[in-house]
PDB file of N, CA and C in Angstrom:
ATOM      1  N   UNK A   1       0.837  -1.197   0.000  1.00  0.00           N
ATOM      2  CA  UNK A   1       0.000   0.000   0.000  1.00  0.00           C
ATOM      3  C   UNK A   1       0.878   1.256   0.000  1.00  0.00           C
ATOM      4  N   UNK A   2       2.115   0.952   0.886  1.00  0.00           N
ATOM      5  CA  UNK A   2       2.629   2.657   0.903  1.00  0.00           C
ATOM      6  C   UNK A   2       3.568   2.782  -0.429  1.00  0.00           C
ATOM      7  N   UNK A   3       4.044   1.546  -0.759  1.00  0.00           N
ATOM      8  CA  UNK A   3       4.751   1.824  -2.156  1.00  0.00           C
ATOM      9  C   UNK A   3       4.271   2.214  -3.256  1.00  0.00           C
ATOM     10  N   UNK A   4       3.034   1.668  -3.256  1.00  0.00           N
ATOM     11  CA  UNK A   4       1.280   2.176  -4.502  1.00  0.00           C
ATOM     12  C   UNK A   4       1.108   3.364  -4.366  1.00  0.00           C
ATOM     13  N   UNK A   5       1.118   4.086  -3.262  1.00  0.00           N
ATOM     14  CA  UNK A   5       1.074   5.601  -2.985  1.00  0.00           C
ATOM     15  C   UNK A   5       2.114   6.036  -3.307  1.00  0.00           C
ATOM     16  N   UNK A   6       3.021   5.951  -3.029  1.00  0.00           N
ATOM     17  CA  UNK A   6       4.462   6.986  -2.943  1.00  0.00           C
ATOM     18  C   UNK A   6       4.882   6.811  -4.542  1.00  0.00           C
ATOM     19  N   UNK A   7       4.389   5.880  -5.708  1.00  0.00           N
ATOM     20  CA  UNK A   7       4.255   5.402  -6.712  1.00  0.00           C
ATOM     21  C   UNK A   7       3.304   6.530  -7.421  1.00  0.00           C
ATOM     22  N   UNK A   8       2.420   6.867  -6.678  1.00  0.00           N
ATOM     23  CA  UNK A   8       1.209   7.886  -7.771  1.00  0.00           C
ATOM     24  C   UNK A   8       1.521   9.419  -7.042  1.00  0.00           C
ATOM     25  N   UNK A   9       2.266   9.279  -6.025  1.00  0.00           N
ATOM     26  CA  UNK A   9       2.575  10.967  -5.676  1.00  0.00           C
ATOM     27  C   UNK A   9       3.345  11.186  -6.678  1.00  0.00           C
ATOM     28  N   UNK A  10       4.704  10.456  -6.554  1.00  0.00           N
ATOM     29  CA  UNK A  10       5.770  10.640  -7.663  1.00  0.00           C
ATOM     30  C   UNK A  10       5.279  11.375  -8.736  1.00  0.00           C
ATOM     31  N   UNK A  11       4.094  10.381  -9.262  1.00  0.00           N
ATOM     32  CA  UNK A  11       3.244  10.538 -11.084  1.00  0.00           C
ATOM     33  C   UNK A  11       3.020  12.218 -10.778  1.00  0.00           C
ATOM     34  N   UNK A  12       2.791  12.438 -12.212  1.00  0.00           N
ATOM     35  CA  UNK A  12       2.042  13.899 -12.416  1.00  0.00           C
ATOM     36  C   UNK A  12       0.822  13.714 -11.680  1.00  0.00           C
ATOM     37  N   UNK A  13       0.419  15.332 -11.629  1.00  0.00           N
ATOM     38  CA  UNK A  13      -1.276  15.259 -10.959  1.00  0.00           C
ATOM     39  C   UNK A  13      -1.772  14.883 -11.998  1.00  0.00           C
ATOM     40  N   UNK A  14      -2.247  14.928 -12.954  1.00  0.00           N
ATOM     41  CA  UNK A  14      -2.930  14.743 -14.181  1.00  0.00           C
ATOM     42  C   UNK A  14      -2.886  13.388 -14.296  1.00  0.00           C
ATOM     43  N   UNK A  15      -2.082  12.686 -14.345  1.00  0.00           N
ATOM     44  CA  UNK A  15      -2.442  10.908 -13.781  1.00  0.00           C
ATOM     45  C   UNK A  15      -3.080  10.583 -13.083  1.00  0.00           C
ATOM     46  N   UNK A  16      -2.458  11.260 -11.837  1.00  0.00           N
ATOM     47  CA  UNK A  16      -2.806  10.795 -10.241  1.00  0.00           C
ATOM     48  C   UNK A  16      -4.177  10.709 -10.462  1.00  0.00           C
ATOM     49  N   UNK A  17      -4.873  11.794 -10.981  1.00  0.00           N
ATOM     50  CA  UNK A  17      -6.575  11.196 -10.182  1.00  0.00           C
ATOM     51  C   UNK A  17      -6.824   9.633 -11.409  1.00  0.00           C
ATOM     52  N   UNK A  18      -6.381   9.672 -12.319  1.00  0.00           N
ATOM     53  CA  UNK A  18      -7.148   8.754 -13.268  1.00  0.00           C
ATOM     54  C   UNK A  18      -6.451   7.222 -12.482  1.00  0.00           C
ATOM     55  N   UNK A  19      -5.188   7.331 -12.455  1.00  0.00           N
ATOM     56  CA  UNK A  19      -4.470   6.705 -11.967  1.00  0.00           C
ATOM     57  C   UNK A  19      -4.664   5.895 -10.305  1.00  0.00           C
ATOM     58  N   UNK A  20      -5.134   6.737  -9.490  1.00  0.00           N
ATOM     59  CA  UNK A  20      -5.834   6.910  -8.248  1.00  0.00           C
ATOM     60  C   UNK A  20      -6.906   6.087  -7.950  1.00  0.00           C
ATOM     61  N   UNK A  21      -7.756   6.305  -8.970  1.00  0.00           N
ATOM     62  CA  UNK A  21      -9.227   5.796  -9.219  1.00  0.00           C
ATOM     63  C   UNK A  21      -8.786   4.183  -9.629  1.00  0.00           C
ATOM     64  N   UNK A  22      -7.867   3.957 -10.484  1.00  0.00           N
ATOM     65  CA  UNK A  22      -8.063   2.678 -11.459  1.00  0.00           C
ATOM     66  C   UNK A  22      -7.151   1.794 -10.176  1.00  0.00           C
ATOM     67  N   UNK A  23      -6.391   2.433  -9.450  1.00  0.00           N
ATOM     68  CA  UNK A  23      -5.765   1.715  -8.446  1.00  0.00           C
ATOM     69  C   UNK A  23      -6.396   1.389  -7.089  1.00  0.00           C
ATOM     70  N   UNK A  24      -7.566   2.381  -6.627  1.00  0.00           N
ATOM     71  CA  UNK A  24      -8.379   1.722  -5.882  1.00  0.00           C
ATOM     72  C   UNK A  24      -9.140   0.880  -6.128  1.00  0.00           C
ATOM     73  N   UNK A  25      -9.967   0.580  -7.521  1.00  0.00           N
ATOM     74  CA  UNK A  25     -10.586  -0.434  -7.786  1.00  0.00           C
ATOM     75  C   UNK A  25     -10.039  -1.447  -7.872  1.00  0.00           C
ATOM     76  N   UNK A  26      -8.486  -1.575  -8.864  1.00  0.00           N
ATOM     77  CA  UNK A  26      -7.902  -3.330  -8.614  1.00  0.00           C
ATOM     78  C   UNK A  26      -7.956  -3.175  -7.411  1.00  0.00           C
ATOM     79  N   UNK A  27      -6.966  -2.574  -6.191  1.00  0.00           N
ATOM     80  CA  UNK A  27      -7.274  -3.006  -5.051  1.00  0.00           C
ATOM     81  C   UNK A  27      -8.620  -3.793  -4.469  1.00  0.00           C
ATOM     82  N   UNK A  28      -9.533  -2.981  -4.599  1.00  0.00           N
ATOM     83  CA  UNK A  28     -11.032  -3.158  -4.373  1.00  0.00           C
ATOM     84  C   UNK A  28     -11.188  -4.918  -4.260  1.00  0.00           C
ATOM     85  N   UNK A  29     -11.037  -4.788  -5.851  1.00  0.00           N
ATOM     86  CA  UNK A  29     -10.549  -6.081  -6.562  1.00  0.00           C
ATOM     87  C   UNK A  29     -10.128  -6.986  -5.918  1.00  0.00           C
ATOM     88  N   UNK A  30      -9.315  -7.042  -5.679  1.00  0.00           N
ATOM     89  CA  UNK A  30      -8.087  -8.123  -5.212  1.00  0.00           C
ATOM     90  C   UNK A  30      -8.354  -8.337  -3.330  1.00  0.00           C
ATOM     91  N   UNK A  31      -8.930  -7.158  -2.843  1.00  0.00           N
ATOM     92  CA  UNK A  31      -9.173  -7.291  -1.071  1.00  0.00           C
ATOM     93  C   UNK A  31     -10.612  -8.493  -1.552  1.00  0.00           C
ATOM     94  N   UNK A  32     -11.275  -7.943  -2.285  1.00  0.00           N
ATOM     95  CA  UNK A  32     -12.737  -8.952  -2.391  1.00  0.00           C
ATOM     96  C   UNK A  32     -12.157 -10.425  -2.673  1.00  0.00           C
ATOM     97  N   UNK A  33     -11.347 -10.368  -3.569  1.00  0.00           N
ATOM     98  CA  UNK A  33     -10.485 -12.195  -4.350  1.00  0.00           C
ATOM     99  C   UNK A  33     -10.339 -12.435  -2.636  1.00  0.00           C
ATOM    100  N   UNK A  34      -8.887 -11.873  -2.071  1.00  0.00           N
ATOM    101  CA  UNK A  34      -8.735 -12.712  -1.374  1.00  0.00           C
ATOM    102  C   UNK A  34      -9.673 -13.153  -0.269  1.00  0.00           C
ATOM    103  N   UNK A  35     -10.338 -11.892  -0.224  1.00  0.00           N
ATOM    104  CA  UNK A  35     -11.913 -12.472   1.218  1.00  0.00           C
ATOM    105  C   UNK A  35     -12.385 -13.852   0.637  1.00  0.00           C
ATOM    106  N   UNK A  36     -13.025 -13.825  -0.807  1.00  0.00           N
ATOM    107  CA  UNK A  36     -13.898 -14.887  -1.138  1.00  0.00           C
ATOM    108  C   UNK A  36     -12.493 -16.398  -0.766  1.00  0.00           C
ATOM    109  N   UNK A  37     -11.595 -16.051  -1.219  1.00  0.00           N
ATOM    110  CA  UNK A  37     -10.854 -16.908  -1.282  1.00  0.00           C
ATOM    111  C   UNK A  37     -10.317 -17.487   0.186  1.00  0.00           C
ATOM    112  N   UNK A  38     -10.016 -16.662   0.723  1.00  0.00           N
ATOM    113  CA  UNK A  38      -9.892 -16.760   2.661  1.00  0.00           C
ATOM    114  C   UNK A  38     -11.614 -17.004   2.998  1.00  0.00           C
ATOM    115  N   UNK A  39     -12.718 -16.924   3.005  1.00  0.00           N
ATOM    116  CA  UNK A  39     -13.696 -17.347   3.143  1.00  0.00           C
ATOM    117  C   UNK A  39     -14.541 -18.948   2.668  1.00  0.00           C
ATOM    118  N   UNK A  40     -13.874 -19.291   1.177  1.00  0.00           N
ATOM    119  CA  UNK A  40     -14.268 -20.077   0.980  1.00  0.00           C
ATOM    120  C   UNK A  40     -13.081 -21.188   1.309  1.00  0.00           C
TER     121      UNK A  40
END
């Protein structure tokens, strides 16, 4: 997580939000995989 951040500060602002957005959703993503996956 802090390397993903310190990764999109670096970036231009003009990335950052598009960039920002598309990186909270894989996250999103991937916290839900592993729940279902640690759940099932």
């Amino acid at each position: 997580m802090m390397r993903l951040r310190r990764s999109t500060r670096a970036k231009p602002s003009k990335k950052k939000k598009s960039e920002s957005v598309f990186d909270l959703g894989s996250l999103n993503t991937a916290l839900k995989s592993t729940s279902v996956h640690a759940n099932g």
